[in-house]
Protein backbone atom coordinates (compact mmCIF):
# COMPACT_ATOMS: atom_id res chain seq x y z
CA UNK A 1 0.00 0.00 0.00
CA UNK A 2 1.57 3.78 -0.83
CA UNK A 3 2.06 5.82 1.70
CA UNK A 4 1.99 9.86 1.94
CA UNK A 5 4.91 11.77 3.46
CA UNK A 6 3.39 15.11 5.02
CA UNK A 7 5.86 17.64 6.07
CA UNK A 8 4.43 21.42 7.49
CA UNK A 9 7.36 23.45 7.67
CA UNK A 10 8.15 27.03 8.67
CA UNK A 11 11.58 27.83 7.06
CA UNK A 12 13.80 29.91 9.44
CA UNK A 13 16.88 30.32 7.23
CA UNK A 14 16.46 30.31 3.69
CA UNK A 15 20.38 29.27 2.82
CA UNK A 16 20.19 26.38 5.02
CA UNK A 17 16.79 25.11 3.86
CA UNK A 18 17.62 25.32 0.30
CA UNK A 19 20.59 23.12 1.25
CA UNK A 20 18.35 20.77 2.86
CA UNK A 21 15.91 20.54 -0.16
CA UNK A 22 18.52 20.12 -2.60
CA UNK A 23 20.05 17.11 -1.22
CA UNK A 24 16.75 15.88 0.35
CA UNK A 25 15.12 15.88 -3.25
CA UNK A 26 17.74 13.25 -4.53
CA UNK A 27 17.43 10.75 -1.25
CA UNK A 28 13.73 11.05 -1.94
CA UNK A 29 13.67 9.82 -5.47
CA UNK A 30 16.03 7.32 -4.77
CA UNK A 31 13.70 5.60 -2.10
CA UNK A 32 10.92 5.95 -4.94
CA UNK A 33 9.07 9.33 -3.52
CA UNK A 34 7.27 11.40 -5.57
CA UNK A 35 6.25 14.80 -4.62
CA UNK A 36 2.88 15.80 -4.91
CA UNK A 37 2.89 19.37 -4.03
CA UNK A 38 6.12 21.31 -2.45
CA UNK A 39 4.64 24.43 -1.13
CA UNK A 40 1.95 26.49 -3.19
CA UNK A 41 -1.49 27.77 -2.09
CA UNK A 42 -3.04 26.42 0.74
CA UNK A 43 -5.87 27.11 3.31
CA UNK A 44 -4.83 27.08 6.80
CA UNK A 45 -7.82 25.34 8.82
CA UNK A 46 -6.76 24.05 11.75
CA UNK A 47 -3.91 23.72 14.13
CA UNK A 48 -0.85 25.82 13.85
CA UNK A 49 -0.30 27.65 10.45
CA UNK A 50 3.49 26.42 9.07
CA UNK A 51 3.88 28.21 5.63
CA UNK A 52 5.02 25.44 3.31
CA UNK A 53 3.62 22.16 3.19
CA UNK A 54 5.16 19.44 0.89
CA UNK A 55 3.12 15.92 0.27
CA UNK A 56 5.16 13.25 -1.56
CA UNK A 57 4.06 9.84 -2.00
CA UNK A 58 6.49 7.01 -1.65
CA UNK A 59 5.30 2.82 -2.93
CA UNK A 60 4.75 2.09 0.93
CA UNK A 61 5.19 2.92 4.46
CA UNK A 62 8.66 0.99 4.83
CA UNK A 63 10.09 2.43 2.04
CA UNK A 64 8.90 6.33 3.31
CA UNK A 65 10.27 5.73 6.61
CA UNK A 66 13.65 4.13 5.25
CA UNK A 67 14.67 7.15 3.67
CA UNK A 68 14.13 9.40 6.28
CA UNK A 69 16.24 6.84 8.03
CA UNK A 70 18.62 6.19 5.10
CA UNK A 71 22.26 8.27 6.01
CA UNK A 72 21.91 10.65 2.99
CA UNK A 73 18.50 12.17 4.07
CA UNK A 74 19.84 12.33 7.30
CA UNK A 75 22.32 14.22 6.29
CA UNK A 76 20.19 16.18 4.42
CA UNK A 77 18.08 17.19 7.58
CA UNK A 78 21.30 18.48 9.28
CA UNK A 79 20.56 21.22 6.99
CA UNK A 80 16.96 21.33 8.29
CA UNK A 81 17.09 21.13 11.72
CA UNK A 82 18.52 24.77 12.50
CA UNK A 83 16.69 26.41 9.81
CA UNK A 84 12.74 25.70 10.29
CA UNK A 85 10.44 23.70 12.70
CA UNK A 86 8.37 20.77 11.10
CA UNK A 87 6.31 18.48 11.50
CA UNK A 88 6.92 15.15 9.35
CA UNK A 89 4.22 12.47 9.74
CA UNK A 90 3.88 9.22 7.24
CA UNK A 91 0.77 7.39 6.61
CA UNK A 92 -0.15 4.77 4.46
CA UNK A 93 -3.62 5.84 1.77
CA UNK A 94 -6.42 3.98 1.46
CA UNK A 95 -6.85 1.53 -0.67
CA UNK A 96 -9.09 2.75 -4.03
CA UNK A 97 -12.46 1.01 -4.18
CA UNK A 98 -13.60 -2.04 -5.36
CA UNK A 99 -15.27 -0.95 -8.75
């Protein structure tokens, strides 16, 4: 079953962040991630309001939460962690109905 990869981010330090996405991009393809939106309009409706939200989809679960464990995204978040606060959930979508 895929799974979605839903970051919320507020970016503190531009420089750093770009760093971050640049590297995290590659780590993400290479699990098999595919981004479905990386920022862009939204509608804030509940809870707290983080500026850029990215959604990428990844073939399941294990493979979403192996790359955020794999040593190059890690490395990539190095970039992160001083330069926005996030929140990173993954959760596996439903499965399409029957026809």
């Amino acid at each position: 079953m895929t799974a979605l990869w839903i970051a919320n981010v507020t970016v503190t330090d531009d420089e750093a962040y770009g760093r971050y996405a640049k590297l995290a991009t590659v780590v993400i393809a290479e699990h098999g991630g595919v981004f479905l939106t990386r920022g862009g309009k939204y509608v804030q409706l509940e809870g707290r309001d983080r500026p850029r939200n990215v959604v990428a989809r990844f073939p399941s679960l294990e493979a979403a939460e192996a790359c955020y464990r794999s040593a190059g995204y890690q490395e990539a978040l190095s970039h992160a962690r001083n330069a926005s606060e996030r929140d990173l959930v993954i959760v596996e979508e439903v499965a399409p109905p029957a026809k």
